[in-house]
PDB file of N, CA and C in Angstrom:
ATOM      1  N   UNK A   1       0.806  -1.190   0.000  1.00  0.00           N
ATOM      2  CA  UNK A   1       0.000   0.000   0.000  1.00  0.00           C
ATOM      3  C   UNK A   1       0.854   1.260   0.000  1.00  0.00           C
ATOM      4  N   UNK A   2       2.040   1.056  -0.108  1.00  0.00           N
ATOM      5  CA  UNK A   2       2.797   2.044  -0.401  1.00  0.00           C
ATOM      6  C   UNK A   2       2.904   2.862  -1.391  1.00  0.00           C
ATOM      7  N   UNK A   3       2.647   4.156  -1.302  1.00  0.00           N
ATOM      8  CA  UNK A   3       2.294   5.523  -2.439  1.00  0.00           C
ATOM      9  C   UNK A   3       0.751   5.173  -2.510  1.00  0.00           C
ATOM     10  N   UNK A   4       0.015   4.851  -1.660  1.00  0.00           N
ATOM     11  CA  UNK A   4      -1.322   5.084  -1.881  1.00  0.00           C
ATOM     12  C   UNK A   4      -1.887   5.992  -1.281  1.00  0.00           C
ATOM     13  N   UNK A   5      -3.068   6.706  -1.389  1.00  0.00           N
ATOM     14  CA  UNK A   5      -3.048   8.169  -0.505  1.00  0.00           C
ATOM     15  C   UNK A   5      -4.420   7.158   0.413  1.00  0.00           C
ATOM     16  N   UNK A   6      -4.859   7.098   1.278  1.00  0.00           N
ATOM     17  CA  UNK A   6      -6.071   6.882   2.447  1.00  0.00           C
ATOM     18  C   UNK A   6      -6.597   6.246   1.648  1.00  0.00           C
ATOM     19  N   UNK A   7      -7.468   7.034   0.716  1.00  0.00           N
ATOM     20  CA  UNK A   7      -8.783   6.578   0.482  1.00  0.00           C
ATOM     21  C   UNK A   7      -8.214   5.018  -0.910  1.00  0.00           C
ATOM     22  N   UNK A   8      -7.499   5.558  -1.418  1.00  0.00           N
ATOM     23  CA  UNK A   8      -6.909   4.027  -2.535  1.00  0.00           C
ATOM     24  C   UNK A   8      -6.356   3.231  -1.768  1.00  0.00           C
ATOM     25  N   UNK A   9      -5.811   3.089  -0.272  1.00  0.00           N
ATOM     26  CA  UNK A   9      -5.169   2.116   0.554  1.00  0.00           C
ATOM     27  C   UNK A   9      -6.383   1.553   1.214  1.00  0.00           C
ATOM     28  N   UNK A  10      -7.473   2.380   1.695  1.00  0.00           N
ATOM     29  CA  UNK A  10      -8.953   1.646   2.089  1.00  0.00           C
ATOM     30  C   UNK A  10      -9.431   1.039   1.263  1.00  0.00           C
ATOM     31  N   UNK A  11      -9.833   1.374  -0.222  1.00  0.00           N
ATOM     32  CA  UNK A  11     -10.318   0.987  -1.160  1.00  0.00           C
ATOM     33  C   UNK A  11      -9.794  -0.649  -1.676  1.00  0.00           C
ATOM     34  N   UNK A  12      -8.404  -0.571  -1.436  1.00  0.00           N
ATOM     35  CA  UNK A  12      -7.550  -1.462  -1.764  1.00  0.00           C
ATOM     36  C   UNK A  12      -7.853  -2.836  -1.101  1.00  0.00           C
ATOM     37  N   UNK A  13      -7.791  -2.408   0.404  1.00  0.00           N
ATOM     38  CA  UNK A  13      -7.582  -3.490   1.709  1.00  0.00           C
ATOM     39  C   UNK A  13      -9.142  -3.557   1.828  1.00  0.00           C
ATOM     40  N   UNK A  14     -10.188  -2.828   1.456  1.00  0.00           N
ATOM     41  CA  UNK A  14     -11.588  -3.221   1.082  1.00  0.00           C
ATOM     42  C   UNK A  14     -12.230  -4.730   0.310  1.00  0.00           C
ATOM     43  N   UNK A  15     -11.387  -4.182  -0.926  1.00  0.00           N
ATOM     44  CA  UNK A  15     -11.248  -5.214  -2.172  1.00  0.00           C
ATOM     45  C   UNK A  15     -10.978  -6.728  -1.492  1.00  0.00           C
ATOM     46  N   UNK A  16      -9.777  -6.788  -0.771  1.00  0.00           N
ATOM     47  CA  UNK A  16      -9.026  -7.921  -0.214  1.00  0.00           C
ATOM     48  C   UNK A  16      -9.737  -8.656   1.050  1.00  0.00           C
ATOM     49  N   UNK A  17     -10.593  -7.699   1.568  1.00  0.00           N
ATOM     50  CA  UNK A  17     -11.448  -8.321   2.572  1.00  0.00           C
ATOM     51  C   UNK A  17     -12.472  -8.853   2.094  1.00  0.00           C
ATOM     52  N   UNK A  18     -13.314  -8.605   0.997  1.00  0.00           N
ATOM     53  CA  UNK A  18     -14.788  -9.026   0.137  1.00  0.00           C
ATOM     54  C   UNK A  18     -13.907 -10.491  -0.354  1.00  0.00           C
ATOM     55  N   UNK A  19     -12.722 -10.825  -0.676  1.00  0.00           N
ATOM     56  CA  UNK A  19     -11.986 -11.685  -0.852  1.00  0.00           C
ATOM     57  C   UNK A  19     -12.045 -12.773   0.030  1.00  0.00           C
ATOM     58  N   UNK A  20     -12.067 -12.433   1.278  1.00  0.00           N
ATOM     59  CA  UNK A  20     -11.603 -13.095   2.282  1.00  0.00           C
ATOM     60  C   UNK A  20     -12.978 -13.935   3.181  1.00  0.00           C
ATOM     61  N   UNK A  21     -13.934 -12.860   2.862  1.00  0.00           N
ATOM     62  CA  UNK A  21     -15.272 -13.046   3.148  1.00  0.00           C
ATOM     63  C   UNK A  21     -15.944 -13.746   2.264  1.00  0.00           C
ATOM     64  N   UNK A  22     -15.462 -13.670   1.027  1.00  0.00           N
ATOM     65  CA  UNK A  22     -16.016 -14.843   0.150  1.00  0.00           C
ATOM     66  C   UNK A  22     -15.247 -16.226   0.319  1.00  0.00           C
ATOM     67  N   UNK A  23     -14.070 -16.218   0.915  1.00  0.00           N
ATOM     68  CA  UNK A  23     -13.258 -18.053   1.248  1.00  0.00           C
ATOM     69  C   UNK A  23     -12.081 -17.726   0.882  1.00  0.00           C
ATOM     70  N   UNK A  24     -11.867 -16.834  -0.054  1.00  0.00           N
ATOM     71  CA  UNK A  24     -10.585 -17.026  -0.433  1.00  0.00           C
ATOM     72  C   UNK A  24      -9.513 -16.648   0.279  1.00  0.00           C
ATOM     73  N   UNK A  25      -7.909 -17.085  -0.086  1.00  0.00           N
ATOM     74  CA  UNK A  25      -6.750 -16.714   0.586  1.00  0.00           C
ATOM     75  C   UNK A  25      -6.365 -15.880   0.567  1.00  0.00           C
ATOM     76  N   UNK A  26      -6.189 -14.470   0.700  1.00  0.00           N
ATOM     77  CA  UNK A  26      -5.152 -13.309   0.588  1.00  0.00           C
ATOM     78  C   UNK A  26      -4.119 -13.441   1.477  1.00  0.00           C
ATOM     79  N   UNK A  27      -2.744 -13.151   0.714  1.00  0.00           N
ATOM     80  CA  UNK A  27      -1.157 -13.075   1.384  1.00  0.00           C
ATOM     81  C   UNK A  27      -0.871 -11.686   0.873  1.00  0.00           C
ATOM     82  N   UNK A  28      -0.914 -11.084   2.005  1.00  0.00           N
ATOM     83  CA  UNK A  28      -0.364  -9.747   1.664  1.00  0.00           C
ATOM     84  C   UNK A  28       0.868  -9.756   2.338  1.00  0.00           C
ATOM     85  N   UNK A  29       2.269  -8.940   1.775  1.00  0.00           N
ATOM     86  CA  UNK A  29       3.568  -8.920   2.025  1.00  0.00           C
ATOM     87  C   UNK A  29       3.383  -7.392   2.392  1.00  0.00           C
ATOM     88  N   UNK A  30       3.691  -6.760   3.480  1.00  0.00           N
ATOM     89  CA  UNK A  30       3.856  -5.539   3.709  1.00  0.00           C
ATOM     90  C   UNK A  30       4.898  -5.341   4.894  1.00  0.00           C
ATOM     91  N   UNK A  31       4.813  -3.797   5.188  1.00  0.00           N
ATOM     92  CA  UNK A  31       6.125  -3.448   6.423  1.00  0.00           C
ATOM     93  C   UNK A  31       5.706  -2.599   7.655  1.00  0.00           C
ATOM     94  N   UNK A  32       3.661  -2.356   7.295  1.00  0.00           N
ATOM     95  CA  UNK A  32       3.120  -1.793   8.294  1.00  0.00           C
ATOM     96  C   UNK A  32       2.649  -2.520   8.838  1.00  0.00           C
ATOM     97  N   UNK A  33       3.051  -2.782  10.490  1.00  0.00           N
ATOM     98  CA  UNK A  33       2.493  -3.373  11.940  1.00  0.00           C
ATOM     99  C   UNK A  33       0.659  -2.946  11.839  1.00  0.00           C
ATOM    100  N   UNK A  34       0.355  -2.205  11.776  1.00  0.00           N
ATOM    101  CA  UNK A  34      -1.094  -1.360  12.090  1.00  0.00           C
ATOM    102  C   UNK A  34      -1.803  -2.065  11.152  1.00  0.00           C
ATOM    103  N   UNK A  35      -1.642  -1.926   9.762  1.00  0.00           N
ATOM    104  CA  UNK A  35      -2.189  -2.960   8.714  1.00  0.00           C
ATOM    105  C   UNK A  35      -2.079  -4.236   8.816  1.00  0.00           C
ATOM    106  N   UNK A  36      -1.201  -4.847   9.101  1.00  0.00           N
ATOM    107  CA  UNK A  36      -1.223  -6.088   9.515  1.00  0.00           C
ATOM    108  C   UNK A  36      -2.136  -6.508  11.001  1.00  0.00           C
ATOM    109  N   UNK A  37      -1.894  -5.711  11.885  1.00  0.00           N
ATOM    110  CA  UNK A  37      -2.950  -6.181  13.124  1.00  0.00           C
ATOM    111  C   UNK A  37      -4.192  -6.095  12.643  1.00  0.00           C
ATOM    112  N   UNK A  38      -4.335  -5.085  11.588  1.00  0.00           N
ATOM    113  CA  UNK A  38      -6.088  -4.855  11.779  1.00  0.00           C
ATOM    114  C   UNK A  38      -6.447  -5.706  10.423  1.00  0.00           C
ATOM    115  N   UNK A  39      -6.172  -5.758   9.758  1.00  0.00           N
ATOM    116  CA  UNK A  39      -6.809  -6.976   8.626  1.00  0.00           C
ATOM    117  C   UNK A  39      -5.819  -8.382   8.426  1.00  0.00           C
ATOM    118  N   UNK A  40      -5.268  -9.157   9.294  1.00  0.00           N
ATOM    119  CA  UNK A  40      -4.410 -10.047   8.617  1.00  0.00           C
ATOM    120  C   UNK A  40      -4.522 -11.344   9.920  1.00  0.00           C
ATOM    121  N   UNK A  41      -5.272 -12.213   9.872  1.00  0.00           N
ATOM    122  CA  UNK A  41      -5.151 -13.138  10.632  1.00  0.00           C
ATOM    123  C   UNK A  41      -4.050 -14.450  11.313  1.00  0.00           C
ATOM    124  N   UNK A  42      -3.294 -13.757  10.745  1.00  0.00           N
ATOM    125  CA  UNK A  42      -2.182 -14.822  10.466  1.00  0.00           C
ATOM    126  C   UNK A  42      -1.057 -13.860  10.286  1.00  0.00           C
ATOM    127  N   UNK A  43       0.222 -14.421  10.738  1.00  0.00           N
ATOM    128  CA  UNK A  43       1.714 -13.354  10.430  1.00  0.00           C
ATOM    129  C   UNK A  43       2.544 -14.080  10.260  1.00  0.00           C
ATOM    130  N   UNK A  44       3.701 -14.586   9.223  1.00  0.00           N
ATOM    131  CA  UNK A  44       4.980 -15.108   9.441  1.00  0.00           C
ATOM    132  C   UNK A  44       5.444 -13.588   9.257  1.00  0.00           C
ATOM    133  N   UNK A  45       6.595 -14.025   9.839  1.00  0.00           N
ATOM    134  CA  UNK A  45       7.721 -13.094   9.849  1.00  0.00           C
ATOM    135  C   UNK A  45       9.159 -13.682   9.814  1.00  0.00           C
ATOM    136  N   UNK A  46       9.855 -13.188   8.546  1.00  0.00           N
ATOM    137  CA  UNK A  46      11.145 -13.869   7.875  1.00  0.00           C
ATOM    138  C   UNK A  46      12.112 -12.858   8.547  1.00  0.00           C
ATOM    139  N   UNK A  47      13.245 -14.024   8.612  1.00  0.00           N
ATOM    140  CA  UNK A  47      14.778 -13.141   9.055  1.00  0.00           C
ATOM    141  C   UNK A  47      15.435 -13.861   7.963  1.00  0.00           C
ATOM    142  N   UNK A  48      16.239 -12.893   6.951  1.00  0.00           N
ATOM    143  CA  UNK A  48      17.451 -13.805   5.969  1.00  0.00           C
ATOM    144  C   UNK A  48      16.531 -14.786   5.767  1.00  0.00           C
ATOM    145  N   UNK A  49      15.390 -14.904   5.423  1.00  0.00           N
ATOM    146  CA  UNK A  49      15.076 -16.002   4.263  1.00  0.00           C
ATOM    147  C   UNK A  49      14.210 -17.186   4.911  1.00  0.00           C
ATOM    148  N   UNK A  50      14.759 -17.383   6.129  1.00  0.00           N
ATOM    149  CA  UNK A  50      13.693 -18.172   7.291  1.00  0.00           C
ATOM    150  C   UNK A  50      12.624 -17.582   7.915  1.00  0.00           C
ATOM    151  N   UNK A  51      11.652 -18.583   7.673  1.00  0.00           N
ATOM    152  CA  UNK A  51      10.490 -17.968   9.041  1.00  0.00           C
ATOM    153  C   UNK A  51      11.129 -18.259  10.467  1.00  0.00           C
ATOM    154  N   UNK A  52      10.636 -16.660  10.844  1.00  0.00           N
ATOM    155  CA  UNK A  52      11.206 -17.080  12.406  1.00  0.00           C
ATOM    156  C   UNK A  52       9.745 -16.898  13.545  1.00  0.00           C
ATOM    157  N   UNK A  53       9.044 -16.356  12.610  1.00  0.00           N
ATOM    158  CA  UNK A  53       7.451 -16.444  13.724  1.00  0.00           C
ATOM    159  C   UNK A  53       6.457 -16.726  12.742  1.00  0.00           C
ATOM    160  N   UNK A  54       5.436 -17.515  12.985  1.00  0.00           N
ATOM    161  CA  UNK A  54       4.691 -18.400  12.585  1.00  0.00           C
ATOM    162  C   UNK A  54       3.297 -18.427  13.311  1.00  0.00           C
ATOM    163  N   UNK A  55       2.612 -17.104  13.279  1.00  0.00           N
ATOM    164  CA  UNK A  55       1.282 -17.704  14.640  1.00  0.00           C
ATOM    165  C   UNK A  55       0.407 -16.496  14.352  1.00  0.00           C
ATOM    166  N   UNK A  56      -1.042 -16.441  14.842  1.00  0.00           N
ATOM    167  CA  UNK A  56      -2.204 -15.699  14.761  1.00  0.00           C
ATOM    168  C   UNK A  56      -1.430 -14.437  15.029  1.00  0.00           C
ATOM    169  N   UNK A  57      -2.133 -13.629  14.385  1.00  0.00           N
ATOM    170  CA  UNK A  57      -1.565 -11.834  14.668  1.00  0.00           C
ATOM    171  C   UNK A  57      -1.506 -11.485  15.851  1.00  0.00           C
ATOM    172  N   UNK A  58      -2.047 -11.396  16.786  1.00  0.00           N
ATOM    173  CA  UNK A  58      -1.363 -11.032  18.368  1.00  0.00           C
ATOM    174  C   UNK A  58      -0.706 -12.267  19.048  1.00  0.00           C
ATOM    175  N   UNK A  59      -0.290 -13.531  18.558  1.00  0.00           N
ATOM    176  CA  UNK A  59       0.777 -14.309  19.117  1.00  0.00           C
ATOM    177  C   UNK A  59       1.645 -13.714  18.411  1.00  0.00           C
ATOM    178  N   UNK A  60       1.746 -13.902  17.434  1.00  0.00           N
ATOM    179  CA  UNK A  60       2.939 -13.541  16.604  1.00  0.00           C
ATOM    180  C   UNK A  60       3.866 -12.010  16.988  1.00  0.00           C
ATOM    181  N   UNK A  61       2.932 -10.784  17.144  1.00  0.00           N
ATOM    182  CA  UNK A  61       3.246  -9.768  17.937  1.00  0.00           C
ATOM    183  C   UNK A  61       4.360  -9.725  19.003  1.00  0.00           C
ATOM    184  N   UNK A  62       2.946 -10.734  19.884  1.00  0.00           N
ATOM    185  CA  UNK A  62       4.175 -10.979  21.486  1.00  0.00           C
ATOM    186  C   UNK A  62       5.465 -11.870  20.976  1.00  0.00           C
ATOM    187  N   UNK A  63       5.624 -12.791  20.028  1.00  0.00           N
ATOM    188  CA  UNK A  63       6.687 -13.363  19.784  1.00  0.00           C
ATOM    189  C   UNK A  63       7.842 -12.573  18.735  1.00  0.00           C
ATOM    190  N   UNK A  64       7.251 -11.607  18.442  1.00  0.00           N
ATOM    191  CA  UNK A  64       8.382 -10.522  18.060  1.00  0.00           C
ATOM    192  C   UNK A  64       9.066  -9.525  18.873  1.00  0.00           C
ATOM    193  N   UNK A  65       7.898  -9.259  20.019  1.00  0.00           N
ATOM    194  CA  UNK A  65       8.361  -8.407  21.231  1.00  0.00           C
ATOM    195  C   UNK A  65       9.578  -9.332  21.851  1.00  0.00           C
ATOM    196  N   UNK A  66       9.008 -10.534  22.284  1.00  0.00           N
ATOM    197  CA  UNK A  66      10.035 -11.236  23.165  1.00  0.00           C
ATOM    198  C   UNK A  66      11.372 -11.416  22.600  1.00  0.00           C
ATOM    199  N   UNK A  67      11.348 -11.145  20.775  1.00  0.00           N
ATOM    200  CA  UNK A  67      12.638 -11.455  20.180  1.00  0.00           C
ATOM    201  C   UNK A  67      13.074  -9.886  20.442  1.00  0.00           C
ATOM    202  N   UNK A  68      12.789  -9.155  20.870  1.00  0.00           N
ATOM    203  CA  UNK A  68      13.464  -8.068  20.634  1.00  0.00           C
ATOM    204  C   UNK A  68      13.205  -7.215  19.647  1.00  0.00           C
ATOM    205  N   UNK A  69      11.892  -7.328  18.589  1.00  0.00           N
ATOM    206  CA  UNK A  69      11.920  -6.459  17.477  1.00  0.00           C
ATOM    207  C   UNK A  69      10.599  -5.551  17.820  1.00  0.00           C
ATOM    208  N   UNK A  70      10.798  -4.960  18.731  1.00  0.00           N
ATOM    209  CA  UNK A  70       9.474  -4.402  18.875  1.00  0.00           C
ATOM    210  C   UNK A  70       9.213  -3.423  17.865  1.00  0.00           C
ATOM    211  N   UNK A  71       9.993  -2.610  17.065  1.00  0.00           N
ATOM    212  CA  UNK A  71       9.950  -2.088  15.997  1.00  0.00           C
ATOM    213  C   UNK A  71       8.817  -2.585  15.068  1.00  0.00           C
ATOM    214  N   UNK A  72       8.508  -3.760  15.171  1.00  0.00           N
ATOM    215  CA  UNK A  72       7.555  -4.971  14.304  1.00  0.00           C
ATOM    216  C   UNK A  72       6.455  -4.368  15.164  1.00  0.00           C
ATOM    217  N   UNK A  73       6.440  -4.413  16.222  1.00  0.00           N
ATOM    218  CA  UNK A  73       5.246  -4.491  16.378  1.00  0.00           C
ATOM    219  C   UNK A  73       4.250  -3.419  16.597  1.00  0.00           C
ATOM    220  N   UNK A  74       2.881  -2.738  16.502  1.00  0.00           N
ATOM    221  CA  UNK A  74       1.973  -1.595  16.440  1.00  0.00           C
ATOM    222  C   UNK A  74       2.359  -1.412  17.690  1.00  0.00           C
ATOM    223  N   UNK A  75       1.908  -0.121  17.952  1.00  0.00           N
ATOM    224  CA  UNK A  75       1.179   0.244  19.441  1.00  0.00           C
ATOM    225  C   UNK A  75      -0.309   0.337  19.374  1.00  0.00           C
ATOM    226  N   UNK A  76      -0.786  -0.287  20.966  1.00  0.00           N
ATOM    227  CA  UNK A  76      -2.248   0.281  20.943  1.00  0.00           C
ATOM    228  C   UNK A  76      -2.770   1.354  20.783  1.00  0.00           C
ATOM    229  N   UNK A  77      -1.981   2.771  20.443  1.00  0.00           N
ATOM    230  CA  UNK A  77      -2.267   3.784  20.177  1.00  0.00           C
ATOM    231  C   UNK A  77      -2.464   4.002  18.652  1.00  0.00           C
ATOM    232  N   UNK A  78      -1.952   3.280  17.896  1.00  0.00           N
ATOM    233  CA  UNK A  78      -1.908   3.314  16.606  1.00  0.00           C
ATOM    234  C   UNK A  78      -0.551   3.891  16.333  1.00  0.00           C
ATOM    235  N   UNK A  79       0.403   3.715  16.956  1.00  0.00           N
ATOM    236  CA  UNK A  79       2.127   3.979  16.081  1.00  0.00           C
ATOM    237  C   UNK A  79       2.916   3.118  16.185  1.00  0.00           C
ATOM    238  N   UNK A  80       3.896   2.341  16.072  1.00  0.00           N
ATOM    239  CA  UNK A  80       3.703   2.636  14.519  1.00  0.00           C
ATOM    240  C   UNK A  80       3.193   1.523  13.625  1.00  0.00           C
TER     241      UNK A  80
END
């Protein structure tokens, strides 16, 4: 969703949910925490090429915190 302005990044992640609600799979690859908590049921997260977390979006979270990347992860405030 990068270079999209609001309303084409809603529009976008709109599209992908009518997707999701109809059965199908969406894999979205992105680098925003906030987008990922709020539409993405599921998270791997790769280091060099391996998965190193593997689990529902708020396990996966706490298992990035505990590695140390909290950078990965949102705040409940919405940053980042």
């Amino acid at each position: 969703l990068i270079g999209q302005d609001p309303e084409s990044a809603a529009f976008l992640l709109g599209l992908l949910q009518e997707r999701v609600e109809g059965g199908d799979t969406v894999i979205m690859v992105n680098h925003a925490p906030r987008v990922t908590r709020h539409h993405a049921s599921r998270l791997l997260f790769f280091n060099e090429g391996e998965v190193i977390v593997d689990a529902p979006t708020e396990e996966a979270f706490a298992q990035l915190a505990d590695l140390g990347r909290q950078v990965y992860v949102p705040s409940r405030e919405g940053r980042p």
